[in-house]
N, C-alpha and C. Protein backbone atom coordinates (compact mmCIF):
# COMPACT_ATOMS: atom_id res chain seq x y z
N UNK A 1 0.82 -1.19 0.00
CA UNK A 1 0.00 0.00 0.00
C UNK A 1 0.86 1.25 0.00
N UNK A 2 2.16 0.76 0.48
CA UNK A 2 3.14 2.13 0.50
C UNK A 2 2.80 2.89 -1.11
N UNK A 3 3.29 2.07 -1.57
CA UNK A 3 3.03 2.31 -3.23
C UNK A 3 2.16 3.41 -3.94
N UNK A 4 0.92 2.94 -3.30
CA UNK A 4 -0.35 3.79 -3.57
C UNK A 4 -0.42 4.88 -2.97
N UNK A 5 0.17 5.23 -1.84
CA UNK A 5 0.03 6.28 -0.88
C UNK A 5 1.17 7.21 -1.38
N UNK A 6 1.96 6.72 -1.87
CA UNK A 6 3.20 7.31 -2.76
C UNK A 6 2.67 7.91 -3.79
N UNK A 7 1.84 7.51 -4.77
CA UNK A 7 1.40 7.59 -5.99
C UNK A 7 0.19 9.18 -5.82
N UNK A 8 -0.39 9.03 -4.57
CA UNK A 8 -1.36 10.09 -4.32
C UNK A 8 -0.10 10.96 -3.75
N UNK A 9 0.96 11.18 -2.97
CA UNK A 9 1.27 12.14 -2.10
C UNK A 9 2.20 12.44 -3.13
N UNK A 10 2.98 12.21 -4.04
CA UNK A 10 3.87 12.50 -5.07
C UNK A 10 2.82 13.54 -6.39
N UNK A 11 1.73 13.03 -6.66
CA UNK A 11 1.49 13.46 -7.33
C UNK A 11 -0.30 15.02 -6.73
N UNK A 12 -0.10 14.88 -5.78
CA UNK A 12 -0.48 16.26 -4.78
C UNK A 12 -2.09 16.04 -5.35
N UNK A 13 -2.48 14.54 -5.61
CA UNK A 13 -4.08 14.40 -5.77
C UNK A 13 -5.27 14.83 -4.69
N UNK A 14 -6.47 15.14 -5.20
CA UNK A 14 -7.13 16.22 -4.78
C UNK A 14 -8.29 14.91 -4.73
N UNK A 15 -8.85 15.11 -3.81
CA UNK A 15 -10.42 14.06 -4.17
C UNK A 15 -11.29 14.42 -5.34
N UNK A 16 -11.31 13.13 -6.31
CA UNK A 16 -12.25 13.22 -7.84
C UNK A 16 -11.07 13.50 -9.19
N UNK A 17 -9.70 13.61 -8.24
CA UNK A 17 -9.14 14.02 -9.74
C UNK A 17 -8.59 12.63 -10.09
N UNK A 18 -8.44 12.43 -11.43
CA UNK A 18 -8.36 10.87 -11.86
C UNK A 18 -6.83 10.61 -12.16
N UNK A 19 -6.48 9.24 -11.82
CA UNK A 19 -5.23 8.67 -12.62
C UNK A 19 -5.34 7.75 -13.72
N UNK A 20 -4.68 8.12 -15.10
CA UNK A 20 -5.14 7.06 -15.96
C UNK A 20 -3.85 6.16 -16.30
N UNK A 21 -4.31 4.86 -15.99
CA UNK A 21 -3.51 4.04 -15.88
C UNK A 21 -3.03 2.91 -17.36
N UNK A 22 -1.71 2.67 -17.86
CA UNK A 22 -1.75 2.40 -19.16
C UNK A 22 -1.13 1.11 -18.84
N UNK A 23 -1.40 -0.38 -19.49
CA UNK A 23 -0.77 -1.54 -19.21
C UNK A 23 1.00 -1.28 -19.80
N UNK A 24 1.93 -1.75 -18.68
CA UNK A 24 3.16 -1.68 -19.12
C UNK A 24 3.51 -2.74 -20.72
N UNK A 25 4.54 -1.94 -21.19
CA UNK A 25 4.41 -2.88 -22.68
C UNK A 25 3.49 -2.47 -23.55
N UNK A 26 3.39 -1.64 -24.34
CA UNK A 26 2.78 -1.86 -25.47
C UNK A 26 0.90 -1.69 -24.88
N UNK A 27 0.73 -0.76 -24.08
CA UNK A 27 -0.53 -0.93 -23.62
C UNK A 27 -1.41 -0.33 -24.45
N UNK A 28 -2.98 -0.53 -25.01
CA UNK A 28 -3.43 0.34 -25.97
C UNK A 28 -4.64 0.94 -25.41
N UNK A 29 -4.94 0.59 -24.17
CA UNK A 29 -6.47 1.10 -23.54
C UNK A 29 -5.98 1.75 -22.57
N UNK A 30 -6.45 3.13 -21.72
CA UNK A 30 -6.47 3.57 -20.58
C UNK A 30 -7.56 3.11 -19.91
N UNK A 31 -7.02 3.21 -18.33
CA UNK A 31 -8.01 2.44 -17.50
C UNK A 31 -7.91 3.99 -16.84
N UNK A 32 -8.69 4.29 -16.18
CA UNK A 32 -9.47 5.40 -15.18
C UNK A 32 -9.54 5.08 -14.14
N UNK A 33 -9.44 5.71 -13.13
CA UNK A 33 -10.14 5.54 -11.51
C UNK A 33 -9.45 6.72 -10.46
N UNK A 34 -10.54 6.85 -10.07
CA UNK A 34 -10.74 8.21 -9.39
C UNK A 34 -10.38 8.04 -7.49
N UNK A 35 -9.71 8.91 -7.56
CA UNK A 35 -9.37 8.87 -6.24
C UNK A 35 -9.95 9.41 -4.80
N UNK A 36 -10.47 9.05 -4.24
CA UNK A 36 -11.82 9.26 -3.33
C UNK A 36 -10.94 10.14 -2.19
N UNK A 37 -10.09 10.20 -1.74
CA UNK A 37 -10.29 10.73 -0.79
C UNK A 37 -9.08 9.35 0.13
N UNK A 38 -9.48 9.67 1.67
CA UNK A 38 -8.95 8.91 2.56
C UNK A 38 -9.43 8.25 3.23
N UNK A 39 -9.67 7.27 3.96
CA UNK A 39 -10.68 5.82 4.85
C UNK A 39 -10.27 6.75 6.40
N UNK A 40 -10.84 5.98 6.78
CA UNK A 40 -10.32 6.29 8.67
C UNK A 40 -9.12 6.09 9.17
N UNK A 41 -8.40 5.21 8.31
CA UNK A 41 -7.28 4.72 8.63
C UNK A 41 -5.74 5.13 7.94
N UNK A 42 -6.50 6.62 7.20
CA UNK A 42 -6.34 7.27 6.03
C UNK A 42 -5.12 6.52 5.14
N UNK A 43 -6.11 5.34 4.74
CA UNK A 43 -5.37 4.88 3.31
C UNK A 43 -5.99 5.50 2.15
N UNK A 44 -5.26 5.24 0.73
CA UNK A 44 -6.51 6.31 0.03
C UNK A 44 -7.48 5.51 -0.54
N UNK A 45 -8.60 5.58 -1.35
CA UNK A 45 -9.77 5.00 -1.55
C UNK A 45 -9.54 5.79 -3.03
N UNK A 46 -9.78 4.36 -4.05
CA UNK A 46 -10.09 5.03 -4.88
C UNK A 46 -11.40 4.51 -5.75
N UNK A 47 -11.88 5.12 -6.78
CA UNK A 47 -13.51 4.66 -7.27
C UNK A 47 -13.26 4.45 -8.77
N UNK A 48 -13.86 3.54 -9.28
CA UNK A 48 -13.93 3.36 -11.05
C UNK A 48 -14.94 2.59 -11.35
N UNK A 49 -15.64 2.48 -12.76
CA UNK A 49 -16.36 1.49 -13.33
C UNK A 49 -15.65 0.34 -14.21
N UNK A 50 -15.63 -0.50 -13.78
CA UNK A 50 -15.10 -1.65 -14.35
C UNK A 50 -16.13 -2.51 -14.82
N UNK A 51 -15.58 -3.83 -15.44
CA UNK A 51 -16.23 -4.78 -15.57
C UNK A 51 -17.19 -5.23 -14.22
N UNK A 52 -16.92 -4.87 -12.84
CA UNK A 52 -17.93 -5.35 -11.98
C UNK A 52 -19.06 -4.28 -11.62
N UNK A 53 -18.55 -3.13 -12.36
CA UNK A 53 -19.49 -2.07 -11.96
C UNK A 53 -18.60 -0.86 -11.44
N UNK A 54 -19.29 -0.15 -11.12
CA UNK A 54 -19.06 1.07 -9.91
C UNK A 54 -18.67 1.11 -8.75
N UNK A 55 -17.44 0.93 -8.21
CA UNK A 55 -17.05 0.69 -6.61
C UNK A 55 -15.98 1.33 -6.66
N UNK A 56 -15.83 1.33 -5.12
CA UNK A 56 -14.29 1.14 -4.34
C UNK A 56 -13.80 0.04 -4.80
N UNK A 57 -12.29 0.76 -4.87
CA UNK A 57 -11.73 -0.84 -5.73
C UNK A 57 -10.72 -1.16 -4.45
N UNK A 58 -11.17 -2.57 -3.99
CA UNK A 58 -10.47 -2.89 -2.82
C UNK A 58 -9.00 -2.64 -2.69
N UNK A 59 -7.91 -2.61 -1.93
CA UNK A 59 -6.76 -2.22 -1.79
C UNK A 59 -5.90 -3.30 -2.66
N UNK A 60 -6.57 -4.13 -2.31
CA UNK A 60 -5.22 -5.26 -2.67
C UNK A 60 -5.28 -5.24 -3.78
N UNK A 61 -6.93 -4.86 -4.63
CA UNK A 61 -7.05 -4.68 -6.42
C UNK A 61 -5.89 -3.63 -6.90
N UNK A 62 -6.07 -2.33 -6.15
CA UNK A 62 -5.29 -1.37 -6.69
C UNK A 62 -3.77 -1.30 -6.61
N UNK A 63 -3.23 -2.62 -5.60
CA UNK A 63 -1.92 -2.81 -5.32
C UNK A 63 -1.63 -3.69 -6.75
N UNK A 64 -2.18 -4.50 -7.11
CA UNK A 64 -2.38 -5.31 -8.52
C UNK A 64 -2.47 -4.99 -9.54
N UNK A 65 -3.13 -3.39 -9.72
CA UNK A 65 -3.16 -2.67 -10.88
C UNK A 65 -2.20 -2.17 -11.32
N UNK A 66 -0.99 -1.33 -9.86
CA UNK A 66 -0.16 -0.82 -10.13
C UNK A 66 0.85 -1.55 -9.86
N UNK A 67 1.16 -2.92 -10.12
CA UNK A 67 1.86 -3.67 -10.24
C UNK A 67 2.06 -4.12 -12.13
N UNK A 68 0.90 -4.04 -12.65
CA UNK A 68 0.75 -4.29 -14.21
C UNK A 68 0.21 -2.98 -15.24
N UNK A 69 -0.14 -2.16 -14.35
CA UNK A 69 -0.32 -1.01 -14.58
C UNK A 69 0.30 -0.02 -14.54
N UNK A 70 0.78 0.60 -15.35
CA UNK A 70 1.53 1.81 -15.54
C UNK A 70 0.75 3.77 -15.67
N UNK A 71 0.45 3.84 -14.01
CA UNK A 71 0.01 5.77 -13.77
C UNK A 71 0.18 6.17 -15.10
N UNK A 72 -0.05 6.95 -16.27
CA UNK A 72 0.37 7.79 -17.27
C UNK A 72 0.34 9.70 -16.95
N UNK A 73 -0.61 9.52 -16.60
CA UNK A 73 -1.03 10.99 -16.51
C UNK A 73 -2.05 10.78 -15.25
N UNK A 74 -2.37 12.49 -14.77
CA UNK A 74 -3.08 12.61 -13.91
C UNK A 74 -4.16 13.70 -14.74
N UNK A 75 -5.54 13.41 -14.33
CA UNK A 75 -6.90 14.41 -15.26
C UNK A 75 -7.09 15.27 -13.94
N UNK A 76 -6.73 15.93 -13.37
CA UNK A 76 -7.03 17.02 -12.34
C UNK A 76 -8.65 17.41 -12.61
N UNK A 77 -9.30 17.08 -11.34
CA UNK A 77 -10.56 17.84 -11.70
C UNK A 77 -10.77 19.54 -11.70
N UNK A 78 -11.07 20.02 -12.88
CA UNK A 78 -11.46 21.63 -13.04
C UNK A 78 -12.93 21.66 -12.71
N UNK A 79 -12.49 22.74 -11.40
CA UNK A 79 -14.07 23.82 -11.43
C UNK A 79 -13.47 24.21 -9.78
N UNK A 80 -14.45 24.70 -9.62
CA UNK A 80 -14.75 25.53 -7.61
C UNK A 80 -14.30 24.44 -7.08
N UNK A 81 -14.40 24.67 -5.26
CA UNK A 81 -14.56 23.36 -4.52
C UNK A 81 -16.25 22.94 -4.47
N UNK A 82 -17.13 24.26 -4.98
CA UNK A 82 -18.59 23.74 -5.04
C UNK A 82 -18.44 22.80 -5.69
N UNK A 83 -17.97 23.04 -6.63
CA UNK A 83 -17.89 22.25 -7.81
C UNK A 83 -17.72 20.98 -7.81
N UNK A 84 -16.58 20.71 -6.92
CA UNK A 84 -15.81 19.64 -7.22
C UNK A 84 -17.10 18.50 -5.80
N UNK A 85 -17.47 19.42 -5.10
CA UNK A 85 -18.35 18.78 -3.83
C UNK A 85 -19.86 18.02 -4.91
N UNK A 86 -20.02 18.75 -5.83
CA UNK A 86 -20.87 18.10 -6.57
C UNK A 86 -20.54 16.74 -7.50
N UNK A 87 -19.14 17.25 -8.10
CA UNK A 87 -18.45 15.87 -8.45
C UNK A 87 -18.46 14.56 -7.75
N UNK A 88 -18.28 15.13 -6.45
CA UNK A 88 -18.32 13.62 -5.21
C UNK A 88 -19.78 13.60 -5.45
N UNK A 89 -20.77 14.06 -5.49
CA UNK A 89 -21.89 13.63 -5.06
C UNK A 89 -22.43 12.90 -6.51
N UNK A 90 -21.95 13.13 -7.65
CA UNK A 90 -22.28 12.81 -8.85
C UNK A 90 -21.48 11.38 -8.77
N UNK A 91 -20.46 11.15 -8.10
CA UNK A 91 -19.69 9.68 -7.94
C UNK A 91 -20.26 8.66 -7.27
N UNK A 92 -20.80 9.35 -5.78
CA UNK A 92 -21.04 8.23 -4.99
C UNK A 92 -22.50 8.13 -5.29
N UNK A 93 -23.63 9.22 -6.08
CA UNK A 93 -24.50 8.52 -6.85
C UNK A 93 -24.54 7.20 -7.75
N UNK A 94 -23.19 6.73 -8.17
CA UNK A 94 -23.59 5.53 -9.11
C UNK A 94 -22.83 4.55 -8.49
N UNK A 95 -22.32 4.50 -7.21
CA UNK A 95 -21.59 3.25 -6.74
C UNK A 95 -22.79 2.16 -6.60
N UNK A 96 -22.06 1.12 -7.10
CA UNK A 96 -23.12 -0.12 -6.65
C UNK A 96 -23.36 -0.15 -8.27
N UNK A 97 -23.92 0.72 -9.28
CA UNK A 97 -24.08 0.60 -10.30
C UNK A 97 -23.42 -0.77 -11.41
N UNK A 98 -24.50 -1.99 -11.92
CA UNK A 98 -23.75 -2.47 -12.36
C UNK A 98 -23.96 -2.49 -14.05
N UNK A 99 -23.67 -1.30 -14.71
CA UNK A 99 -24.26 -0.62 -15.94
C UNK A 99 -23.07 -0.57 -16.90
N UNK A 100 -21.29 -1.58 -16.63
CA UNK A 100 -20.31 -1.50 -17.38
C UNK A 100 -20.62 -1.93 -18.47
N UNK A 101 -20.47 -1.26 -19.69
CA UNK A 101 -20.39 -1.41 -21.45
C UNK A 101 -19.11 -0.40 -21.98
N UNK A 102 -18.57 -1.67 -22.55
CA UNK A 102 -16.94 -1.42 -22.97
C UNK A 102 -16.98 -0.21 -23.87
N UNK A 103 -18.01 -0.20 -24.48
CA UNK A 103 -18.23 1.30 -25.84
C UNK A 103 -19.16 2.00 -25.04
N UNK A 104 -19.91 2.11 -24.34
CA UNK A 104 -21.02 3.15 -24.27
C UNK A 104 -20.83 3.26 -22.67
N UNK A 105 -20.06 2.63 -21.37
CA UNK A 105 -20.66 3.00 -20.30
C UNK A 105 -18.90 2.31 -19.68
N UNK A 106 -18.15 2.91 -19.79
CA UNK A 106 -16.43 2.33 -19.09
C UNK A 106 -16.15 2.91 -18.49
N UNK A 107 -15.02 2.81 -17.71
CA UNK A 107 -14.00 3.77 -16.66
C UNK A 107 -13.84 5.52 -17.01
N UNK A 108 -13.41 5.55 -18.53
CA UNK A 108 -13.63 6.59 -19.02
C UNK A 108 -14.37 7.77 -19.12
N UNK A 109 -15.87 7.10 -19.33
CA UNK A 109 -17.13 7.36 -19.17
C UNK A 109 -17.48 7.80 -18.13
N UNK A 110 -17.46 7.46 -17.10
CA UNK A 110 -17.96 7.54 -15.68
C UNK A 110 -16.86 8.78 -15.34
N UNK A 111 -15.59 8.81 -15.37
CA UNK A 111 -14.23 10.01 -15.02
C UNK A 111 -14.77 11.29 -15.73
N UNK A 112 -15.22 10.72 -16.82
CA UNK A 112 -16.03 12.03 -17.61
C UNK A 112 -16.97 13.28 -16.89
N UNK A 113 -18.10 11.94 -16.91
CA UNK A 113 -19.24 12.18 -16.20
C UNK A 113 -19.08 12.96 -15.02
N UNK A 114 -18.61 12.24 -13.91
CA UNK A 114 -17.94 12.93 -12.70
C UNK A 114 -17.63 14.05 -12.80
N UNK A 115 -16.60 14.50 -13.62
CA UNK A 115 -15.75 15.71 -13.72
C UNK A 115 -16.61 16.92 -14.25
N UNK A 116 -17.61 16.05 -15.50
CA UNK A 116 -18.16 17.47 -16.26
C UNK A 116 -20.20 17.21 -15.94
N UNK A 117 -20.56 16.05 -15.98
CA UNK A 117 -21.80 16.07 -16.21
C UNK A 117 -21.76 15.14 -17.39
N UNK A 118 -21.01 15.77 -18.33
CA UNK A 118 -21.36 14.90 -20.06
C UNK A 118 -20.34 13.67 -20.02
N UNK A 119 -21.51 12.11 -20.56
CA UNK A 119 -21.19 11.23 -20.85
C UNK A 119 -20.05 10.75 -22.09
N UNK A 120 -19.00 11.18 -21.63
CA UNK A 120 -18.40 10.70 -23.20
C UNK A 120 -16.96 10.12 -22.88
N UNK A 121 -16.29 9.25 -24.12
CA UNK A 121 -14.84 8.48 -23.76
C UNK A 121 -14.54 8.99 -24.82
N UNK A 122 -13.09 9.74 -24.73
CA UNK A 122 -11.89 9.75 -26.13
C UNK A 122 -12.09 8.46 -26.97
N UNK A 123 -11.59 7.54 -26.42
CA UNK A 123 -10.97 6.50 -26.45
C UNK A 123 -11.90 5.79 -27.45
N UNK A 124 -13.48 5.96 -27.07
CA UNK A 124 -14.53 5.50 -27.51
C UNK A 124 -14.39 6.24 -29.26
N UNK A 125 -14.38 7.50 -29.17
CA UNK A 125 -14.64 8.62 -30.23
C UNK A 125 -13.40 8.44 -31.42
N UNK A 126 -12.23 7.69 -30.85
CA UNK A 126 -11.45 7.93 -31.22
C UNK A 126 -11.45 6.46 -32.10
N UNK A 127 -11.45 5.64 -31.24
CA UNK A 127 -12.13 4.29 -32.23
C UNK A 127 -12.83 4.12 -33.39
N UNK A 128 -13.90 4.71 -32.99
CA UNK A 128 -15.33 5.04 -33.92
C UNK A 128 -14.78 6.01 -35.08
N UNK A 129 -13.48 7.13 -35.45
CA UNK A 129 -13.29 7.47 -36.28
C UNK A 129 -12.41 6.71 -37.18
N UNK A 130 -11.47 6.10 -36.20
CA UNK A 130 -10.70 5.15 -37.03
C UNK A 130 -11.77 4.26 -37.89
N UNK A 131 -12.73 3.60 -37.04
CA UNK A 131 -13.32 2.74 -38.20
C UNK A 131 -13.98 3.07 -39.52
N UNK A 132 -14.19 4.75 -39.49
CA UNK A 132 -15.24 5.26 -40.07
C UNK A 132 -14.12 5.78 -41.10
N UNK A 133 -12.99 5.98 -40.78
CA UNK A 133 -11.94 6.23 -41.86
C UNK A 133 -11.47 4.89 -42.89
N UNK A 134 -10.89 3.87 -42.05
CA UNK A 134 -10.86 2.45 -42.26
C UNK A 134 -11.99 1.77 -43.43
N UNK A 135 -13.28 2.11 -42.94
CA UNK A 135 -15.01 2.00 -43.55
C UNK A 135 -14.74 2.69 -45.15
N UNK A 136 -14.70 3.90 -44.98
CA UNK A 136 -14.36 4.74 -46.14
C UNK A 136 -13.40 4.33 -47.00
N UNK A 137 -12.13 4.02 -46.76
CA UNK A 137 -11.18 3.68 -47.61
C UNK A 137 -11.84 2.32 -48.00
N UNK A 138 -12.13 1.18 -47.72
CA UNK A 138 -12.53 0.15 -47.86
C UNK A 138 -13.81 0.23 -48.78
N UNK A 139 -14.46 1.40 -48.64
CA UNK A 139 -15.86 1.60 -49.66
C UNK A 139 -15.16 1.97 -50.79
N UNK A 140 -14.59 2.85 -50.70
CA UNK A 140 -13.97 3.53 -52.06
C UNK A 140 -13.22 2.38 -52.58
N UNK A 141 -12.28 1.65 -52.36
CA UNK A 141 -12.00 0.23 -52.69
C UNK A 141 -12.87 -0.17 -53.49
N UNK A 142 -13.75 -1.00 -52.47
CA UNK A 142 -14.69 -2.16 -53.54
C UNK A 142 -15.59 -1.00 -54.31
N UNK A 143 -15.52 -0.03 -54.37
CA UNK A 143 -16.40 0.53 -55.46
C UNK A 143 -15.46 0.94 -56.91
N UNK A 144 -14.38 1.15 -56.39
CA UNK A 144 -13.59 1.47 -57.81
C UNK A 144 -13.33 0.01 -58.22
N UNK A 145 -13.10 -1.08 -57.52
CA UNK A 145 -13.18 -2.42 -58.33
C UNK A 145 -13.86 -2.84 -58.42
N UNK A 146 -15.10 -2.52 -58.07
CA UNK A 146 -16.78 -3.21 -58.43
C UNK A 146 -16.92 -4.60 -57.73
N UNK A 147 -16.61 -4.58 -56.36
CA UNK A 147 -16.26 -5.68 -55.58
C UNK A 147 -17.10 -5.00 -54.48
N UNK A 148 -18.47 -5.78 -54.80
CA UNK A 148 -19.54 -5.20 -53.18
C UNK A 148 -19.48 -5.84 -52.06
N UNK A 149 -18.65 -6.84 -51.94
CA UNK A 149 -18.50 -7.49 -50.43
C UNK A 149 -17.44 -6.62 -49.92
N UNK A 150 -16.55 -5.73 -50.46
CA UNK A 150 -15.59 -5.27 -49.30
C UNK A 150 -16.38 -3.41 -49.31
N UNK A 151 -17.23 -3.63 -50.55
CA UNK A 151 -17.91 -2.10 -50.29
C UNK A 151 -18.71 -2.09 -49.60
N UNK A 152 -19.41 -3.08 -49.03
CA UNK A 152 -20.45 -3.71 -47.62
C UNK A 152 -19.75 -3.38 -47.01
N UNK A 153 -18.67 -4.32 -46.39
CA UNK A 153 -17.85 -4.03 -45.20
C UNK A 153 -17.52 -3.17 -44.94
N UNK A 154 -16.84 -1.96 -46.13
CA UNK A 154 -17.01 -0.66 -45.79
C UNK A 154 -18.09 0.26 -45.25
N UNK A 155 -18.70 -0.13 -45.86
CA UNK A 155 -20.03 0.54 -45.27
C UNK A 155 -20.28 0.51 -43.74
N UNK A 156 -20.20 -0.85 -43.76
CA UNK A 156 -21.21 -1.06 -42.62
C UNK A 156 -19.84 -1.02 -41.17
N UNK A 157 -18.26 -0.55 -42.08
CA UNK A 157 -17.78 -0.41 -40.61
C UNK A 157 -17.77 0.96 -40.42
N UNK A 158 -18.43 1.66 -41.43
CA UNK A 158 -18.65 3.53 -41.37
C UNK A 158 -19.82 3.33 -40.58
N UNK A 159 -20.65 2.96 -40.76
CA UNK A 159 -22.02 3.13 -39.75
C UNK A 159 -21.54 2.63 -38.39
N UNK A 160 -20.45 1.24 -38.69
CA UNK A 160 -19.85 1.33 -36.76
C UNK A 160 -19.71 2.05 -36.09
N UNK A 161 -18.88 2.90 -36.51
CA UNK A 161 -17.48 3.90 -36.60
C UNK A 161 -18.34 5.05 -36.28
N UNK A 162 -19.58 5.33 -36.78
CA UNK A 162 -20.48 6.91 -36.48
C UNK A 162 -21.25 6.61 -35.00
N UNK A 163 -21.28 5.38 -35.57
CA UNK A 163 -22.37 4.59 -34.48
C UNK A 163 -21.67 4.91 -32.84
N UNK A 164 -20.21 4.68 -32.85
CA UNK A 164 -19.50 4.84 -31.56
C UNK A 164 -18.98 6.38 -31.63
N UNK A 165 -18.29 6.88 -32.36
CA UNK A 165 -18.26 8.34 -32.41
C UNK A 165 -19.33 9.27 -32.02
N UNK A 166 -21.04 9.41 -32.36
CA UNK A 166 -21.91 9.99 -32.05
C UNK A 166 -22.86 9.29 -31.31
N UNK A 167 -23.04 8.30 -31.61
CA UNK A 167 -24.43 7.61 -31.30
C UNK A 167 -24.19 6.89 -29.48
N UNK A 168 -23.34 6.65 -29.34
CA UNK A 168 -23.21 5.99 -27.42
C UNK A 168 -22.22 6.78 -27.36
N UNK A 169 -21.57 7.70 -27.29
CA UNK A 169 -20.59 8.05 -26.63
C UNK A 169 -20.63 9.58 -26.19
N UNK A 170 -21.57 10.71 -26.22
CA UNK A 170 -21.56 11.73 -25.79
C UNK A 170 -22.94 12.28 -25.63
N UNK A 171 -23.37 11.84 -24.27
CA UNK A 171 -24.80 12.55 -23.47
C UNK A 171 -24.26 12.72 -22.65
N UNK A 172 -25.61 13.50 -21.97
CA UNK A 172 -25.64 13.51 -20.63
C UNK A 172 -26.51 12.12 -19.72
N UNK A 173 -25.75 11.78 -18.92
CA UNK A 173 -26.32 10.59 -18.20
C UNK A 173 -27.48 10.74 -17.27
């Protein structure tokens, strides 16, 4: 736990501001999770949506994370301390929540949410253009060779690709 307590006091974290964490090696997803604050015993507590949902992620999880996990950056939460008092209250509204979807509802998502109100992931947006670029080149393909199975596939990975760029990835929750 030294580790973790290192990781908050080195980097002068504030309750709600996030660490995004990148797998060592070649990692291609950021993982999110938000740092709550301190327990009674003032270890720190931190919060994310994962595959089990919305929680406190037990100690020994987060000793495990940052064992295979590599801190990248820190997302400082911007606004007042009103502000930020609403952030906590916008967090510990969805604990228990078990509403994880890898494109429309992730770690990302939720750090978002928290911080601003609006539902949305880079990561998600950023996907969804690649495919929709990917989609495109692949249409233009099978259409200049008159080959409609890869001008399908194009197609239909442009409608993916919009589908995750606009369509699940930026409301309000």
């Amino acid at each position: 736990m030294k580790n973790v307590k290192k990781l908050v006091s080195q980097n002068n974290l504030k309750i709600i501001d996030a660490i995004v964490l990148k797998k060592r090696f070649i990692g291609m997803v950021d993982h999110y999770v938000l740092f709550g604050g301190f327990d009674r015993n003032e270890e720190p507590i931190f919060v994310a949506n994962y595959k089990n949902g919305v929680q406190v992620v037990p100690r020994q999880d987060m000793i495990k994370y940052l064992s295979m996990l590599e801190p990248e950056r820190i997302v400082r939460f911007i606004g007042t301390e009103n502000e930020r008092l609403i952030a906590v209250q916008r967090a510990k509204s969805r604990l228990g929540e078990k509403a994880y979807k890898y494109f429309s509802n992730n770690c990302e998502h939720f750090v978002t949410w928290v911080h601003t109100g609006r539902h949305s992931s880079r990561q998600v947006s950023d996907a969804g253009e690649a495919l929709m670029i990917a989609g495109s080149i692949a249409s233009i393909g099978g259409l200049s060779k008159k080959n409609n199975a890869a001008m399908g596939v194009g197609l239909a990975s442009m409608f993916l690709g919009a589908l995750l760029k606009y369509g699940l990835n930026d409301s309000e929750k």
